[in-house]
N, C-alpha and C. Protein backbone atom coordinates (compact mmCIF):
# COMPACT_ATOMS: atom_id res chain seq x y z
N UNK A 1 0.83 -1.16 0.00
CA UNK A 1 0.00 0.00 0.00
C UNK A 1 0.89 1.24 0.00
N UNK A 2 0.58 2.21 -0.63
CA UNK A 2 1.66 3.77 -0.91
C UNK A 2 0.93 4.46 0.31
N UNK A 3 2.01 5.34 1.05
CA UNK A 3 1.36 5.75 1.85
C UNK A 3 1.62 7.63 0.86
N UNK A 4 0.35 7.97 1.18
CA UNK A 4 0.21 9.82 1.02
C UNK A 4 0.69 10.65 1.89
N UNK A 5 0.80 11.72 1.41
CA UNK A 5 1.57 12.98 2.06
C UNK A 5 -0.03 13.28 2.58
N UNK A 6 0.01 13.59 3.73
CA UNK A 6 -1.25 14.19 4.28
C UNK A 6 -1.16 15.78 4.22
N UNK A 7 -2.12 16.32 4.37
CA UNK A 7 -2.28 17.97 4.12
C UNK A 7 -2.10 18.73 5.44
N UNK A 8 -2.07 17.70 6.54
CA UNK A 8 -2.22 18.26 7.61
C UNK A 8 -0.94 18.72 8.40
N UNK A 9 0.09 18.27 7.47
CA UNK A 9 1.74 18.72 7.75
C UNK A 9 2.08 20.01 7.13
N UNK A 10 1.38 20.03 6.00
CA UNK A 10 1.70 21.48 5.39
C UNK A 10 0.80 22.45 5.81
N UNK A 11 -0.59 22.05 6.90
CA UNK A 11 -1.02 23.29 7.30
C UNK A 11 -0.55 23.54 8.96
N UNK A 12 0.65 22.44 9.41
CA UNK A 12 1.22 22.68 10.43
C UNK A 12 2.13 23.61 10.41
N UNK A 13 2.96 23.73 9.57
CA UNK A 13 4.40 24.34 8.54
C UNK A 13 3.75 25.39 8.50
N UNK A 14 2.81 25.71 7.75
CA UNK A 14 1.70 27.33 7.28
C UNK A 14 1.77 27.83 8.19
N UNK A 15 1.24 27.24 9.57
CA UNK A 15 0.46 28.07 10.69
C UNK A 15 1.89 28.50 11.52
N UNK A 16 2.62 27.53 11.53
CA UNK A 16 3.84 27.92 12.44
C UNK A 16 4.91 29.13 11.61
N UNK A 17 5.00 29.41 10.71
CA UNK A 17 5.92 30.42 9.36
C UNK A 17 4.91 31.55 9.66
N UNK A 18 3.67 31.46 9.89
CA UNK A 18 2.56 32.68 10.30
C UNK A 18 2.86 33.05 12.08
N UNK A 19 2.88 32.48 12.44
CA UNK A 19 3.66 33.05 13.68
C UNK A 19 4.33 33.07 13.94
N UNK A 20 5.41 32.94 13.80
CA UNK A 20 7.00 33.27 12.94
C UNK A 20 7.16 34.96 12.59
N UNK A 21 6.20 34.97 11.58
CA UNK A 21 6.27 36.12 11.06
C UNK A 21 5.50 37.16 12.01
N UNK A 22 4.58 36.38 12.59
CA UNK A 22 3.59 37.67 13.17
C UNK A 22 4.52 38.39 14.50
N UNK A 23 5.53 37.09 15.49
CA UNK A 23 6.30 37.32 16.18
C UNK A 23 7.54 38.28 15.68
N UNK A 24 8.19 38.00 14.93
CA UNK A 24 9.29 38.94 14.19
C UNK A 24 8.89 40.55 14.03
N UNK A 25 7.72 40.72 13.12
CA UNK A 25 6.92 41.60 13.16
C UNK A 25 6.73 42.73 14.27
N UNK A 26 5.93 41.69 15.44
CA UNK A 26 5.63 42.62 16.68
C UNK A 26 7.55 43.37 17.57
N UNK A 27 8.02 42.21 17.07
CA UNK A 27 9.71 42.43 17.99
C UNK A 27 10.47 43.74 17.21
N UNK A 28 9.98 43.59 15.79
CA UNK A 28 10.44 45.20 15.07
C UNK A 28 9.75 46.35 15.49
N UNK A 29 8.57 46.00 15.78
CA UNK A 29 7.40 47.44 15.64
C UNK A 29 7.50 48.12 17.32
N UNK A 30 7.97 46.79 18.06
CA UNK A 30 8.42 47.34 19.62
C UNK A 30 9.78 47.76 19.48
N UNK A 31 10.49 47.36 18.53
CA UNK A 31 12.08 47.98 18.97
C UNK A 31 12.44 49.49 18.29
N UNK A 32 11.24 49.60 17.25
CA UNK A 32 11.64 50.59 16.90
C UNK A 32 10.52 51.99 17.81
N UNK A 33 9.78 51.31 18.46
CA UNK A 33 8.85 52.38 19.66
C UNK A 33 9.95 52.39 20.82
N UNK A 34 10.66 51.51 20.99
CA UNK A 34 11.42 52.02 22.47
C UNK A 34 12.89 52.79 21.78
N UNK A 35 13.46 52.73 20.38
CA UNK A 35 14.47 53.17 20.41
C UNK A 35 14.18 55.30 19.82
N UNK A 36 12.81 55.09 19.39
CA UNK A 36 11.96 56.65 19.44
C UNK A 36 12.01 56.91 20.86
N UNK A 37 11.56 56.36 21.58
CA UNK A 37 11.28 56.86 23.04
C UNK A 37 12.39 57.21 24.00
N UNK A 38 13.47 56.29 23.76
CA UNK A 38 14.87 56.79 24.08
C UNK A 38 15.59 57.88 23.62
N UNK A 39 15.26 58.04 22.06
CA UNK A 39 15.99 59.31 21.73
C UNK A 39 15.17 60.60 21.79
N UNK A 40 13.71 60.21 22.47
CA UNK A 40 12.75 61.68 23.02
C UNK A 40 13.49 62.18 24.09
N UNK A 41 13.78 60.97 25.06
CA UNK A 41 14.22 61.36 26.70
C UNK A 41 15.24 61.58 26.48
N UNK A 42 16.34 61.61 25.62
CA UNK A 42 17.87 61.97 25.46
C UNK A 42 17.95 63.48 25.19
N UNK A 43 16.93 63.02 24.31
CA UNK A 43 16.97 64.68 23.71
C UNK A 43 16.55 65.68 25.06
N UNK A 44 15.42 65.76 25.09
CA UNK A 44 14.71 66.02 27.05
C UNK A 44 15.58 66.34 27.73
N UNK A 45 16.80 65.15 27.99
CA UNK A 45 17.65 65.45 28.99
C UNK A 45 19.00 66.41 28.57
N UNK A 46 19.08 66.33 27.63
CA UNK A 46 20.46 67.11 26.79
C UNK A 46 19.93 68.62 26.71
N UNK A 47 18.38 68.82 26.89
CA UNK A 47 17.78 70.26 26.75
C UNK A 47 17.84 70.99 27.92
N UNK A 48 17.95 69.93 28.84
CA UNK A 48 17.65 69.87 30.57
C UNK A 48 18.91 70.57 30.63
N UNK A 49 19.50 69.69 30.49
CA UNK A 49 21.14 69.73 31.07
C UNK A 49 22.26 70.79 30.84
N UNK A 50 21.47 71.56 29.65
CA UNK A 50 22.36 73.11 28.77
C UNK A 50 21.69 73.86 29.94
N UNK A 51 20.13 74.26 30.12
CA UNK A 51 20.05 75.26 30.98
C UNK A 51 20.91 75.08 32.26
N UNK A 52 20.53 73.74 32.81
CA UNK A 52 21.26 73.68 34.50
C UNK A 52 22.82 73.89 34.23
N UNK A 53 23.64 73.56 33.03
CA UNK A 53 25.08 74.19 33.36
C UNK A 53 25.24 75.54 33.01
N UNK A 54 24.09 76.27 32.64
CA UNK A 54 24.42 77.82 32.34
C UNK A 54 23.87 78.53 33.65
N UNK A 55 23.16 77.82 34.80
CA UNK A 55 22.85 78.35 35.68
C UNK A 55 23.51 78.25 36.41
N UNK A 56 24.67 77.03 36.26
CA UNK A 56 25.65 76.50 37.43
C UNK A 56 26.69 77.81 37.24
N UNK A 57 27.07 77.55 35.99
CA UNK A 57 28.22 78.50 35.27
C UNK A 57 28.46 79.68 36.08
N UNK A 58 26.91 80.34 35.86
CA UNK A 58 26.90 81.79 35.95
C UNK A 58 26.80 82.16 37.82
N UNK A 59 26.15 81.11 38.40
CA UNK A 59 26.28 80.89 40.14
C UNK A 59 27.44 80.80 40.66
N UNK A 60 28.56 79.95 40.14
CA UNK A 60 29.59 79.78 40.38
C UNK A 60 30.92 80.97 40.17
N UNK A 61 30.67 81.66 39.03
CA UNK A 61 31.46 83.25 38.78
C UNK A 61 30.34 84.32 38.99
N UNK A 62 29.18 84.40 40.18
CA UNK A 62 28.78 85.23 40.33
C UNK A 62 29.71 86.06 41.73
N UNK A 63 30.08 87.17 41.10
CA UNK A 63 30.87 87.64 42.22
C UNK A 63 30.85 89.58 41.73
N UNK A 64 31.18 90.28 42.60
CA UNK A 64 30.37 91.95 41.78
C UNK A 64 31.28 92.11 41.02
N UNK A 65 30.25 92.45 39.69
CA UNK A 65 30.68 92.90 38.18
C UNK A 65 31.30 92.04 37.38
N UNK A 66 31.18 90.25 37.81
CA UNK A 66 31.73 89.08 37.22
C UNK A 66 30.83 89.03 35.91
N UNK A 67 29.61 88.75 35.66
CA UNK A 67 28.67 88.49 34.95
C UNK A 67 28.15 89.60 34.27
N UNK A 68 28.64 89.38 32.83
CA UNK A 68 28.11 90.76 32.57
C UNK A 68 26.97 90.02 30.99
N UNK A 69 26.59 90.68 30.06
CA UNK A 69 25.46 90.52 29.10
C UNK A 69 25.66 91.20 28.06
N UNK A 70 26.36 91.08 26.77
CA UNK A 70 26.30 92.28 25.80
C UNK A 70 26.47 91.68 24.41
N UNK A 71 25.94 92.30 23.35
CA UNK A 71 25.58 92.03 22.27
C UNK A 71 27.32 91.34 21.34
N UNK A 72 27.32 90.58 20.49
CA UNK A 72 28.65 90.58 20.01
C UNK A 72 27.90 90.23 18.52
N UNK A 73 28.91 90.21 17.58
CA UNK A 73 28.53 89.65 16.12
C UNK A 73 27.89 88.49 15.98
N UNK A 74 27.89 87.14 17.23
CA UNK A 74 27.27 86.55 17.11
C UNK A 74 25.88 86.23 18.10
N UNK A 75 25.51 87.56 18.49
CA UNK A 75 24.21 87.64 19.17
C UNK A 75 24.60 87.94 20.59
N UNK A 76 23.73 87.24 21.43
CA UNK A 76 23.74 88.00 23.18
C UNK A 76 25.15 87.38 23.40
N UNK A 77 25.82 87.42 24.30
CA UNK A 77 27.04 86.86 25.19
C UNK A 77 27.17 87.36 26.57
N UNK A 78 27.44 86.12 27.07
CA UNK A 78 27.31 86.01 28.46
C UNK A 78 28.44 85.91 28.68
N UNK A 79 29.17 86.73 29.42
CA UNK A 79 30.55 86.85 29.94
C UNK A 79 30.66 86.70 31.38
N UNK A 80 31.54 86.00 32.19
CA UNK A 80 31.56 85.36 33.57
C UNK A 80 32.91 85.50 33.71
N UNK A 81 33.68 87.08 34.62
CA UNK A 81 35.03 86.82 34.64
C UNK A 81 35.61 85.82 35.48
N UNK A 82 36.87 85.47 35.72
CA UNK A 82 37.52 84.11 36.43
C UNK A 82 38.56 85.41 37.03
N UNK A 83 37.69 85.78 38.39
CA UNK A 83 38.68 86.71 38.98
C UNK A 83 38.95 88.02 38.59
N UNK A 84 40.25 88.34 38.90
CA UNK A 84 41.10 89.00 38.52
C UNK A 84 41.94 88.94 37.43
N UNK A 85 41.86 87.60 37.19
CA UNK A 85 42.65 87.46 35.79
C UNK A 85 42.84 87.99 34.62
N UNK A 86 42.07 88.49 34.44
CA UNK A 86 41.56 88.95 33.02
C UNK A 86 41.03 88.14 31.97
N UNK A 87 40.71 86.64 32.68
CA UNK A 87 40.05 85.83 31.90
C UNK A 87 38.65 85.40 32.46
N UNK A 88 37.89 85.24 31.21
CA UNK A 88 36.33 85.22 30.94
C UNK A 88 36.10 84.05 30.43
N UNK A 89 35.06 83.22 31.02
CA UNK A 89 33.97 82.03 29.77
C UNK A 89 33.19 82.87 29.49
N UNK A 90 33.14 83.09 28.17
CA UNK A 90 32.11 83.27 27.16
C UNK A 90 31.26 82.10 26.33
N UNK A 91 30.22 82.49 26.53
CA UNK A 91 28.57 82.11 26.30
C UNK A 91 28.18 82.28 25.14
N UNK A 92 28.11 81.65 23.84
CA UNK A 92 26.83 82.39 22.90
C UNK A 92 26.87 81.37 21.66
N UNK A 93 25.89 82.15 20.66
CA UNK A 93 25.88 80.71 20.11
C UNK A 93 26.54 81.12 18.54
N UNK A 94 26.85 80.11 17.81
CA UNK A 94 27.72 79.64 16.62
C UNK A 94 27.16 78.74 15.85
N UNK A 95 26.78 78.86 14.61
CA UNK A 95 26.02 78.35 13.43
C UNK A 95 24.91 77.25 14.72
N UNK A 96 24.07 77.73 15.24
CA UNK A 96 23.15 76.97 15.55
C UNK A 96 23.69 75.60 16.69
N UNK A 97 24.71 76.48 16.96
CA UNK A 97 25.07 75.44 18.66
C UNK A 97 25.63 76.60 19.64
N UNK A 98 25.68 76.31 21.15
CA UNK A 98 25.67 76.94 22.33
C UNK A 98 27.48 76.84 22.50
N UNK A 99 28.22 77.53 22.42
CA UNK A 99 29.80 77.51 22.59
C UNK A 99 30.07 78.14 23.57
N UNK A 100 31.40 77.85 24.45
CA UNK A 100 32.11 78.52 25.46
C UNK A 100 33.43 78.52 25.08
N UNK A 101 33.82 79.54 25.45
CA UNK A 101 35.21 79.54 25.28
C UNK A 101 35.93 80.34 26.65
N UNK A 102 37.14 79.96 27.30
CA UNK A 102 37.81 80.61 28.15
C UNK A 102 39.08 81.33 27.21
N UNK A 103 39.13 82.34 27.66
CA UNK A 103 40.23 83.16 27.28
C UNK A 103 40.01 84.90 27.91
N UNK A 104 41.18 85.16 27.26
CA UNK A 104 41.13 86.66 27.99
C UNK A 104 39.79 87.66 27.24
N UNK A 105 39.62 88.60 28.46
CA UNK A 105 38.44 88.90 28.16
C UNK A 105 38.26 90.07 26.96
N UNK A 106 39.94 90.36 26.80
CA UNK A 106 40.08 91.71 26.03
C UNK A 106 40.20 90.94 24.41
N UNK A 107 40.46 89.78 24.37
CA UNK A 107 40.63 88.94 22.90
C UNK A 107 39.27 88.74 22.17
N UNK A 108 39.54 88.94 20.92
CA UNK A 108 38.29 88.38 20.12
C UNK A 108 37.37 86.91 20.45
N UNK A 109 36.16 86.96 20.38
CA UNK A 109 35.68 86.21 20.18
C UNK A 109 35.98 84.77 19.14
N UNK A 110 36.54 83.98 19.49
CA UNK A 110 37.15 82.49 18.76
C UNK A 110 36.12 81.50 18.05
N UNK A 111 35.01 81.10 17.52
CA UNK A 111 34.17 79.95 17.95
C UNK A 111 35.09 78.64 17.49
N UNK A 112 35.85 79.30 16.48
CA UNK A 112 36.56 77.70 15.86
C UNK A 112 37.50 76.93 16.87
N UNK A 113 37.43 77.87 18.26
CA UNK A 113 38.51 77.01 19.62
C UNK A 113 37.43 76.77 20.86
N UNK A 114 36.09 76.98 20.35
CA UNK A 114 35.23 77.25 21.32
C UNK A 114 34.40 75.37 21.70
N UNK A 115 34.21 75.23 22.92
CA UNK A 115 33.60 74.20 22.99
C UNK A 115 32.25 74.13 22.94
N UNK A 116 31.30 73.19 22.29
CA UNK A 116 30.14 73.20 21.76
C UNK A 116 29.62 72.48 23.16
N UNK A 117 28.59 73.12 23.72
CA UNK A 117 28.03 72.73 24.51
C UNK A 117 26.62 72.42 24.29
N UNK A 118 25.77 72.36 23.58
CA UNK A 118 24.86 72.03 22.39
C UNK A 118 24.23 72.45 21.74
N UNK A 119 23.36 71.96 20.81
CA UNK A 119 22.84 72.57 19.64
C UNK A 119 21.59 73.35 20.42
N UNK A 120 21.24 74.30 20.14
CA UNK A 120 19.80 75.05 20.45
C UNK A 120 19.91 76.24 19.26
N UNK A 121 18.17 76.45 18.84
CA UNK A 121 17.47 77.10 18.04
C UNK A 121 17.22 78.87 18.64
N UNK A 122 17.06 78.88 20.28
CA UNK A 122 17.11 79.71 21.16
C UNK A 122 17.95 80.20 21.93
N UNK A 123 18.29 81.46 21.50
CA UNK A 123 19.60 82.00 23.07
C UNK A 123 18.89 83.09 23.18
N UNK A 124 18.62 83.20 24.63
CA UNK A 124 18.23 84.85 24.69
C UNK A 124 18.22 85.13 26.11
N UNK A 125 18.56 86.17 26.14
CA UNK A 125 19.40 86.43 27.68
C UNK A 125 18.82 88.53 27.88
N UNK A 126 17.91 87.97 29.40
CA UNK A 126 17.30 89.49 29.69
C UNK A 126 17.91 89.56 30.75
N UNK A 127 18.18 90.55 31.05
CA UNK A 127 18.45 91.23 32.62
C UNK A 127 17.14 91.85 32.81
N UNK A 128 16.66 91.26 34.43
CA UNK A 128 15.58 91.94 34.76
C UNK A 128 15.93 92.68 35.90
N UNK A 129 15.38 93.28 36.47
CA UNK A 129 14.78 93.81 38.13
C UNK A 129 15.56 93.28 38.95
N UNK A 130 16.00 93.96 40.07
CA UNK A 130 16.76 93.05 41.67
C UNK A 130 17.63 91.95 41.00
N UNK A 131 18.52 92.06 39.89
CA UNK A 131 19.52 91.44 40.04
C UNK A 131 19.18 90.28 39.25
N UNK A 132 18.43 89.74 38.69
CA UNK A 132 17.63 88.71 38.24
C UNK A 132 18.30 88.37 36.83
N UNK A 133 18.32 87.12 36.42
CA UNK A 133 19.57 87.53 34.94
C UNK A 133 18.07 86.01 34.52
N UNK A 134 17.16 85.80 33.28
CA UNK A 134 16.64 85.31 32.10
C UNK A 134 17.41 84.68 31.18
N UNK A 135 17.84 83.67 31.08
CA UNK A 135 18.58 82.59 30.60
C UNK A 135 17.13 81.58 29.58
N UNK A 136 17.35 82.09 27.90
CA UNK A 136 16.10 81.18 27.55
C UNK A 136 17.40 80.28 26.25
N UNK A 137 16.60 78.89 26.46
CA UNK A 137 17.16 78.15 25.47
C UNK A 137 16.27 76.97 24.58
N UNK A 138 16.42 76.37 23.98
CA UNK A 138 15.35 75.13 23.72
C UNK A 138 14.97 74.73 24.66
N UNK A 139 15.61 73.84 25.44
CA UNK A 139 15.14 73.45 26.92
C UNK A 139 14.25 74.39 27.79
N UNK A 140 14.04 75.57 27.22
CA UNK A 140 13.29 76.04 28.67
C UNK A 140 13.98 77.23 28.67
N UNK A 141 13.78 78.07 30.01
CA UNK A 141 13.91 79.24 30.33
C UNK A 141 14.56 79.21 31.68
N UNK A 142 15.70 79.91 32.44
CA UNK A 142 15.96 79.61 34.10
C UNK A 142 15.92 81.30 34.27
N UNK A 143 15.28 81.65 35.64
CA UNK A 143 15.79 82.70 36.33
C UNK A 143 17.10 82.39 37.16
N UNK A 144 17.99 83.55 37.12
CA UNK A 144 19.40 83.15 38.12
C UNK A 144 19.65 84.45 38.38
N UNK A 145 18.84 84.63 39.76
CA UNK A 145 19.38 85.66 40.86
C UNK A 145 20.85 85.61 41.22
N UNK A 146 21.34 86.98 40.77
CA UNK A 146 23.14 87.31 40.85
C UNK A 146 22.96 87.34 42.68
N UNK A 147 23.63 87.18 43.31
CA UNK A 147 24.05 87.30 44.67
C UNK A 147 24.86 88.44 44.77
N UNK A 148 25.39 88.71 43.64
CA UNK A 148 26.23 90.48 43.64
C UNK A 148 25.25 91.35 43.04
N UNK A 149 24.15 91.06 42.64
CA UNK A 149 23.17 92.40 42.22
C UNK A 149 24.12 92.78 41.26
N UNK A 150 23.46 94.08 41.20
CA UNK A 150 24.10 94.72 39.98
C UNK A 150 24.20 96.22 40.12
């Protein structure tokens, strides 16, 4: 007697290659939702993290007449002297990123030695009332009360 190929092996094979695929499927469509969601909160935190070191910055060389605010060729600049020295970090931004540079305060503005501290769309820097210095960037906005007034 010949024995037949039964049908019921090839709709075992079918069904299992279908969930196969349906599994593969779901493991792409989740890896590519958590690796979006990681680079939301990176971003989030990298927006975070420019304001809190320009608030640290400017807390840390707040001392009378350290911190000063004035226009340069490439927009606002935030100047923070280091003492007596005659040296300054300067603040401001360069083709669409946030740069610092230390050097003396009487030297040109550098960006091509300047360190990129990150990209932002926003710099804008108010002096308000009682000493109060307006720090706005992508991330957000900080008030930073000078402790030397002004």
């Amino acid at each position: 007697m010949k024995q037949g190929r039964s049908g019921l092996g090839y709709y075992t094979i079918g069904i299992s290659a279908l969930f196969l695929a349906g599994f593969l499927m779901l493991v792409l469509i989740g890896a590519g939702a958590y690796r979006n969601t990681v680079e939301s909160q990176n971003g989030n935190a990298d927006a975070r993290a420019l304001v809190s070191y320009l608030s640290t910055c400017v807390k840390a060389g707040d001392s009378e007449g350290a911190v000063t605010v004035r226009d340069s060729e490439y927009g606002p600049l935030l100047e923070i002297a280091a003492g007596q020295s005659g040296y300054a970090r300067r603040i401001y931004v360069h083709e669409g990123a946030l740069v610092e540079d230390f050097a003396r305060a009487s030297r040109p503005l550098s960006p091509e030695n300047a360190q990129i501290l990150g990209k932002t769309a926003v710099w804008q820097i108010t002096e308000r009332e009682n000493g109060l210095l307006e720090v706005k960037t992508d991330g957000g906005s900080v008030l930073i009360r000078l402790r030397s007034g002004r």
